[in-house]
C-alpha atoms as a PDB file:
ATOM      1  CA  UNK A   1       0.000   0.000   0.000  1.00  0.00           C
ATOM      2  CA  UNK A   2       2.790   2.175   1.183  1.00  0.00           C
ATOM      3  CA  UNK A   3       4.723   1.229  -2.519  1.00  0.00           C
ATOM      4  CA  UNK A   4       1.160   2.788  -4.135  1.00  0.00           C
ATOM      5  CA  UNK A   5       0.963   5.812  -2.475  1.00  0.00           C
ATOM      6  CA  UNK A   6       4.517   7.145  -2.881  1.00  0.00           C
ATOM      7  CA  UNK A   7       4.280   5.952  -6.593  1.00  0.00           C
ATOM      8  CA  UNK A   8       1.124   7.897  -7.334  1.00  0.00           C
ATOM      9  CA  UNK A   9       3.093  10.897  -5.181  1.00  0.00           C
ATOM     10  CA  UNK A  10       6.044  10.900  -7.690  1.00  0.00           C
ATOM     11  CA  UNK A  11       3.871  10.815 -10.361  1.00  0.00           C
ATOM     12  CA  UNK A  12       1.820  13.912  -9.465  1.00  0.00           C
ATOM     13  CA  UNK A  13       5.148  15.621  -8.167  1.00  0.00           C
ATOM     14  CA  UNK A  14       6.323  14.386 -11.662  1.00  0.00           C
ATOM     15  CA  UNK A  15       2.870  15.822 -13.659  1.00  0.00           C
ATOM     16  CA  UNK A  16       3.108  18.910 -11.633  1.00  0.00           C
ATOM     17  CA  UNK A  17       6.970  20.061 -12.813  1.00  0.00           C
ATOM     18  CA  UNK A  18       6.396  18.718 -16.222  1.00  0.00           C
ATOM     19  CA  UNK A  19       3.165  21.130 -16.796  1.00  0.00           C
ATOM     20  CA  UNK A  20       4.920  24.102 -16.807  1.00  0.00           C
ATOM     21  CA  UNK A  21       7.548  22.725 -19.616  1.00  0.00           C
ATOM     22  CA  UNK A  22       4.444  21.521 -22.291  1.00  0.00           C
ATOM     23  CA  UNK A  23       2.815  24.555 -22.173  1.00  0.00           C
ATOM     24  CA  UNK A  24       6.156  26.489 -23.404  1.00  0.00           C
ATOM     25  CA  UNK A  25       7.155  24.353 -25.549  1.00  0.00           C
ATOM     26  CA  UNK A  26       6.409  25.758 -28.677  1.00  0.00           C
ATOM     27  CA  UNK A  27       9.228  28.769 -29.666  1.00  0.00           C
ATOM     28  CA  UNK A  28       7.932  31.637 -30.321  1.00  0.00           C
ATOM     29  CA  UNK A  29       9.448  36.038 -30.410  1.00  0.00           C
ATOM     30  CA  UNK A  30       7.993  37.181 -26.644  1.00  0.00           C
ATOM     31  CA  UNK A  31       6.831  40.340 -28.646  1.00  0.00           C
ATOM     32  CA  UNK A  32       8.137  41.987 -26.696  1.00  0.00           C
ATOM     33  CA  UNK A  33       7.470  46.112 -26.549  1.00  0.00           C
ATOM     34  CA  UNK A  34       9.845  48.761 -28.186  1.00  0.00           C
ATOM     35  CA  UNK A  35      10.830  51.569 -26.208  1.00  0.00           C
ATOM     36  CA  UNK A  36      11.545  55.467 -27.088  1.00  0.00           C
ATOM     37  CA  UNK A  37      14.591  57.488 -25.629  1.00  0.00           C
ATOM     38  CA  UNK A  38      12.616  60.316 -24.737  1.00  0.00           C
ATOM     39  CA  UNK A  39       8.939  60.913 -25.175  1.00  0.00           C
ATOM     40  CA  UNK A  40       8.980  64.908 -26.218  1.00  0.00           C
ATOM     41  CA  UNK A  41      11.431  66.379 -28.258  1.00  0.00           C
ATOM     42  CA  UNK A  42      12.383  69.514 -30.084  1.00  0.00           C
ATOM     43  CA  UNK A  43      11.408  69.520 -34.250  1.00  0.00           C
ATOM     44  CA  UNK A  44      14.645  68.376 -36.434  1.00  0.00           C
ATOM     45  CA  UNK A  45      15.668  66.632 -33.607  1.00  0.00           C
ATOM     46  CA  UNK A  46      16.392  62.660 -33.167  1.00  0.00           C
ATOM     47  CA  UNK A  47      14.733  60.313 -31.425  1.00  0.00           C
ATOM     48  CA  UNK A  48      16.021  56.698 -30.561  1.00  0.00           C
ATOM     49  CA  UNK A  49      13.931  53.766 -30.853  1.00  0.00           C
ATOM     50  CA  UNK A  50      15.416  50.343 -29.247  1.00  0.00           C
ATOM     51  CA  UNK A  51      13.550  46.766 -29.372  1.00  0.00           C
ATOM     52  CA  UNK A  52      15.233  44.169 -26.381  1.00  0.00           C
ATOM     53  CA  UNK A  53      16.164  41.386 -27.389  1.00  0.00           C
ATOM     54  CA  UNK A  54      13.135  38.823 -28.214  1.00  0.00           C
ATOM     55  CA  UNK A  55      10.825  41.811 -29.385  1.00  0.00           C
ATOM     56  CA  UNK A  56      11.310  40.368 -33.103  1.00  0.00           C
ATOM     57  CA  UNK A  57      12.748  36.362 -34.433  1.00  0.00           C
ATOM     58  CA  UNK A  58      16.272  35.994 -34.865  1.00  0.00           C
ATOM     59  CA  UNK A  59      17.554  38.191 -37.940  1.00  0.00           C
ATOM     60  CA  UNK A  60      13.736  38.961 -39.167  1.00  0.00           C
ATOM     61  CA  UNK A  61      13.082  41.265 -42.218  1.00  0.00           C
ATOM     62  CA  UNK A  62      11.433  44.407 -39.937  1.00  0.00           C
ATOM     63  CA  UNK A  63       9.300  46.897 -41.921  1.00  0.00           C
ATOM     64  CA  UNK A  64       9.534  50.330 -39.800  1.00  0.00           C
ATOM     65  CA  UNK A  65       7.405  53.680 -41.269  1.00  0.00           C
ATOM     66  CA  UNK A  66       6.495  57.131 -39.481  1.00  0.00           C
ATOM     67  CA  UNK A  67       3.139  58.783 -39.443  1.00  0.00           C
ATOM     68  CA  UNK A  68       2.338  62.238 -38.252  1.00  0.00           C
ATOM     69  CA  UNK A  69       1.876  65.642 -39.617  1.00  0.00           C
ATOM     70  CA  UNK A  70       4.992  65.995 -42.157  1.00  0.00           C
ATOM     71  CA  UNK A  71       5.760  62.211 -41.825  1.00  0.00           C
ATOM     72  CA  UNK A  72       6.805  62.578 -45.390  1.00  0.00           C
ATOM     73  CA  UNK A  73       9.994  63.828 -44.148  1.00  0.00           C
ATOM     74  CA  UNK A  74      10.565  61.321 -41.418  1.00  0.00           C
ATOM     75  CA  UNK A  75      14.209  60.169 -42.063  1.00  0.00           C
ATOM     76  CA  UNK A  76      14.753  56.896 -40.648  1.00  0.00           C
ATOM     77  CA  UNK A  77      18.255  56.339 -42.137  1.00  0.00           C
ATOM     78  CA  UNK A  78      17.009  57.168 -46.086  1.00  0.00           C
ATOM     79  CA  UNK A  79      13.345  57.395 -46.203  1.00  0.00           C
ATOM     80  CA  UNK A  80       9.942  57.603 -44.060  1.00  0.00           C
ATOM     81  CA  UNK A  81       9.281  53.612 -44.904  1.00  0.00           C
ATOM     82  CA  UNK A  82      12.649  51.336 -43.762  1.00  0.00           C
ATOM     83  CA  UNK A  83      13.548  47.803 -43.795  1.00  0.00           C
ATOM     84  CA  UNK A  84      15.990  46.550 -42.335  1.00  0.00           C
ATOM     85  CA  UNK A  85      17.027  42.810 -40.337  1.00  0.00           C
ATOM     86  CA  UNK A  86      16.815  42.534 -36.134  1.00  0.00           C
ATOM     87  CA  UNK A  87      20.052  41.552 -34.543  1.00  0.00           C
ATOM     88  CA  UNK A  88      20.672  38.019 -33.863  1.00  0.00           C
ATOM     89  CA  UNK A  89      19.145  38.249 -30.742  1.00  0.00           C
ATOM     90  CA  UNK A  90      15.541  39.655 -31.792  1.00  0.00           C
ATOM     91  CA  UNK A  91      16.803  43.373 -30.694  1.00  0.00           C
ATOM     92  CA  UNK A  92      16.755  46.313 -32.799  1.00  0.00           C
ATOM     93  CA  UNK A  93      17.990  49.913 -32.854  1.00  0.00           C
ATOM     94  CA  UNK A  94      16.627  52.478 -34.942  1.00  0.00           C
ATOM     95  CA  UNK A  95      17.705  56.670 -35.227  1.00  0.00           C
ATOM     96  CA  UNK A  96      14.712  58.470 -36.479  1.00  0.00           C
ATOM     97  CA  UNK A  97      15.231  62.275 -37.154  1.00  0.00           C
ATOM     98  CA  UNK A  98      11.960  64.261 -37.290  1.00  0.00           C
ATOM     99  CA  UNK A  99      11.527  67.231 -39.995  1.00  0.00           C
ATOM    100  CA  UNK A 100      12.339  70.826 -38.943  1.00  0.00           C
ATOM    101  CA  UNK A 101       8.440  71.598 -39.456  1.00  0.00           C
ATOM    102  CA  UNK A 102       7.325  69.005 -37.034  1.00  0.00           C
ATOM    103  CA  UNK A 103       4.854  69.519 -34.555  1.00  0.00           C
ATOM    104  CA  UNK A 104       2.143  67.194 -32.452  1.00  0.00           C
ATOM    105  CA  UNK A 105       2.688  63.508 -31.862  1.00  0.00           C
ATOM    106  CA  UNK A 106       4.729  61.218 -34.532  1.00  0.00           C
ATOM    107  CA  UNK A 107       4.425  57.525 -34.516  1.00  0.00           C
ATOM    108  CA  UNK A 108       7.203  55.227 -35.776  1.00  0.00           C
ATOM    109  CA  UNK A 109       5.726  51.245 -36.009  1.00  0.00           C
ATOM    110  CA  UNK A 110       7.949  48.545 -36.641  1.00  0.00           C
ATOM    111  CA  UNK A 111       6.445  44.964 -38.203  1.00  0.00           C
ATOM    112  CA  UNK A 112       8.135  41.798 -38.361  1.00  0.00           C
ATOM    113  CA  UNK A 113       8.065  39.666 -41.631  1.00  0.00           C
ATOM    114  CA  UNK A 114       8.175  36.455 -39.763  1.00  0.00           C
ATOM    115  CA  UNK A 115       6.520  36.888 -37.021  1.00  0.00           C
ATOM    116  CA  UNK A 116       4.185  38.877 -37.546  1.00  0.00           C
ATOM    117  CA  UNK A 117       4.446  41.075 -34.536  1.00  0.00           C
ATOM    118  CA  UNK A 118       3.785  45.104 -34.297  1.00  0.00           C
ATOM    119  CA  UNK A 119       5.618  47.302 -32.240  1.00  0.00           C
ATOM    120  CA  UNK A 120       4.627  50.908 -31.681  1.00  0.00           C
ATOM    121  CA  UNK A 121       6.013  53.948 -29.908  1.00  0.00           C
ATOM    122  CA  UNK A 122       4.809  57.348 -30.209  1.00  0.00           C
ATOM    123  CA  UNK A 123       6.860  60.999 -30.033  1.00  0.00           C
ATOM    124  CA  UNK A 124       5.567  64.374 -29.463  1.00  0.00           C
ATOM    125  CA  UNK A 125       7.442  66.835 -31.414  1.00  0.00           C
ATOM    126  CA  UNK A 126       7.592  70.384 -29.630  1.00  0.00           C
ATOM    127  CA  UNK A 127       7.549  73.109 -32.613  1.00  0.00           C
ATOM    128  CA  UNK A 128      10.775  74.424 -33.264  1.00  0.00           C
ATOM    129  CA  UNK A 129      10.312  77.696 -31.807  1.00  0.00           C
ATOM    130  CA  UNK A 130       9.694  76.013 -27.901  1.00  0.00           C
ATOM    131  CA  UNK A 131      12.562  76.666 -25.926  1.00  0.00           C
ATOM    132  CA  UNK A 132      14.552  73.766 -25.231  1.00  0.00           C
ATOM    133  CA  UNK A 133      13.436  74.206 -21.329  1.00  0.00           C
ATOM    134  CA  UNK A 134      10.195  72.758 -22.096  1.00  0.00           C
ATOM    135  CA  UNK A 135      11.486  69.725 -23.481  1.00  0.00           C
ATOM    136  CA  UNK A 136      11.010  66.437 -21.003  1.00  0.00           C
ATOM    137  CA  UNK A 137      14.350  64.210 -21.637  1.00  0.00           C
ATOM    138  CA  UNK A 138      13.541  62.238 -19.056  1.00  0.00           C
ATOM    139  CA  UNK A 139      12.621  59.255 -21.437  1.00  0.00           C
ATOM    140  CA  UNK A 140      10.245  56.685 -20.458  1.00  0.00           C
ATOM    141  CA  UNK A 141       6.631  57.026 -18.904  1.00  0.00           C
ATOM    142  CA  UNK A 142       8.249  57.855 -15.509  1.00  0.00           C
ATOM    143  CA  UNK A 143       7.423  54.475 -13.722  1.00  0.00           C
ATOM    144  CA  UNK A 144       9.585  52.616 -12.066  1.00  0.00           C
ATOM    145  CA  UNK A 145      10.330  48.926 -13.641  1.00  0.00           C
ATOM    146  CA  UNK A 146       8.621  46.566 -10.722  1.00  0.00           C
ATOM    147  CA  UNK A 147       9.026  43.384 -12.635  1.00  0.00           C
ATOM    148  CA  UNK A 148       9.542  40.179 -11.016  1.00  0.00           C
ATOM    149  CA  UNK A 149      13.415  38.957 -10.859  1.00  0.00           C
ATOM    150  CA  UNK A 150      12.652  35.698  -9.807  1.00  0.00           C
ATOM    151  CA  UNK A 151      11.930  33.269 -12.891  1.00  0.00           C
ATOM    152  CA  UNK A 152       8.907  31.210 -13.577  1.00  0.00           C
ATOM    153  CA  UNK A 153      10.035  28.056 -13.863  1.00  0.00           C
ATOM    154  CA  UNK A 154      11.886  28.616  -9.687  1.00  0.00           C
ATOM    155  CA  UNK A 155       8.401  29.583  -8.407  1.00  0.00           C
ATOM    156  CA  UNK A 156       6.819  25.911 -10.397  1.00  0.00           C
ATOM    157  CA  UNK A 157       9.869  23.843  -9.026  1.00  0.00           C
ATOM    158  CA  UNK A 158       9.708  25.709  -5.609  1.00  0.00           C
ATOM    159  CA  UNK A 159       5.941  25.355  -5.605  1.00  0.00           C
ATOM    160  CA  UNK A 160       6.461  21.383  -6.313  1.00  0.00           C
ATOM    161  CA  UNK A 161       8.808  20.830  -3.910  1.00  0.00           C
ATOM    162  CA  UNK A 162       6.551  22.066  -1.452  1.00  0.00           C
ATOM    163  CA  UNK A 163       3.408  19.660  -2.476  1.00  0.00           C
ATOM    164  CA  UNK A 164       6.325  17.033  -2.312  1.00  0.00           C
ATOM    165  CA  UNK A 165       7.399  17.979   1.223  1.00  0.00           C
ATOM    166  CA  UNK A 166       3.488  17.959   2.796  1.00  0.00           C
ATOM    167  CA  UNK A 167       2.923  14.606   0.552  1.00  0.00           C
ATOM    168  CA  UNK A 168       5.938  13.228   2.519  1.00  0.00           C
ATOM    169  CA  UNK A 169       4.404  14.537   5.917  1.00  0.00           C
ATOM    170  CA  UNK A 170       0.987  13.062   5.264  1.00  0.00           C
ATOM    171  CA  UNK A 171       2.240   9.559   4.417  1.00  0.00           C
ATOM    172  CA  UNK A 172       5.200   9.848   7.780  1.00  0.00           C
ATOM    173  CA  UNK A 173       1.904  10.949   9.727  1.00  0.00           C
ATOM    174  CA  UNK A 174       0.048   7.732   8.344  1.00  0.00           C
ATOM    175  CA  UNK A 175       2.645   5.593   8.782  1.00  0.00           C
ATOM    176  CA  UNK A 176       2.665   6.303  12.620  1.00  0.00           C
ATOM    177  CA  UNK A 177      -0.854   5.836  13.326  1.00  0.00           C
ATOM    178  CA  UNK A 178      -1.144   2.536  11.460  1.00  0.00           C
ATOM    179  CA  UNK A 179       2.137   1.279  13.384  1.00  0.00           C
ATOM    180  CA  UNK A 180       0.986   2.673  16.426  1.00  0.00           C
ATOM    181  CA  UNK A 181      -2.510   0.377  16.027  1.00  0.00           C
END
């Protein structure tokens, strides 16, 4: 009886750590989000746009354009439509200098020819006779980053080892009482 119970314990112990691993199994880019340098800048200036690693597949084709008022003189390295590969790593980098005449809110999208995925991020373009004061160069939404540093598969082992541990006090419990009768 004893041999039955700790064999159906290893296999739920075994089912519970091996859950976790089937339901990532297939690969797939994280799609990650892009990020902006800053989020206001002056017209004619630069703004950098940077993709982590994972945002896109390995080396994909990515399709970036600009839309806003004068997008038509978005230069993102030659033109206001660029193509260019993501790093090995699914990261990207990408300089975009806004016209002179800019002003209101520019968006620069990037799309992967793999996967598929769409990344956005949005600028707003002070007129060029704002003093530079006014600008924010902060960057960012001005949140702190509270992600978790502990990874998912240490909380599913963790977890396991815990339903292990009370599986192993309820049968030391049982075996007591039944030796003890």
């Amino acid at each position: 009886m004893l041999k039955r119970i700790l064999a159906a314990a290893v296999v739920t112990a075994g089912l519970l750590l091996a859950a976790p691993a089937a339901a990532n199994a297939d690969v797939y880019t994280s799609g990650a989000p892009c990020s902006v340098d800053v989020s206001t800048i002056q017209a004619g200036d630069t703004a950098t746009v940077t993709c982590i690693p994972g945002t896109w597949a390995p080396s994909e084709l990515i399709s970036w354009t600009g839309s806003g008022i004068d997008g038509a003189n978005i230069r993102m390295a030659s033109s206001v439509t660029f193509t260019k590969h993501a790093n090995a790593d699914g990261s990207d980098v990408l300089h975009v200098t806004l016209p002179s005449s800019a002003s209101g809110v520019y968006t620069i999208t990037g799309v992967g020819a793999t996967s598929g995925h769409v990344c956005s991020v949005s600028v707003t373009v002070l007129p060029a006779d704002t003093t530079a004061s006014t600008v924010s160069s902060s960057g960012g939404s001005g949140l702190a980053a509270t992600g978790s540093v502990i990874a998912e598969w240490a909380l599913w082992v963790g977890g396991g080892l815990l339903v292990v541990g009370a599986v192993a006090v309820a049968i030391a419990a049982w075996m007591r009482k039944v030796r003890s009768s």
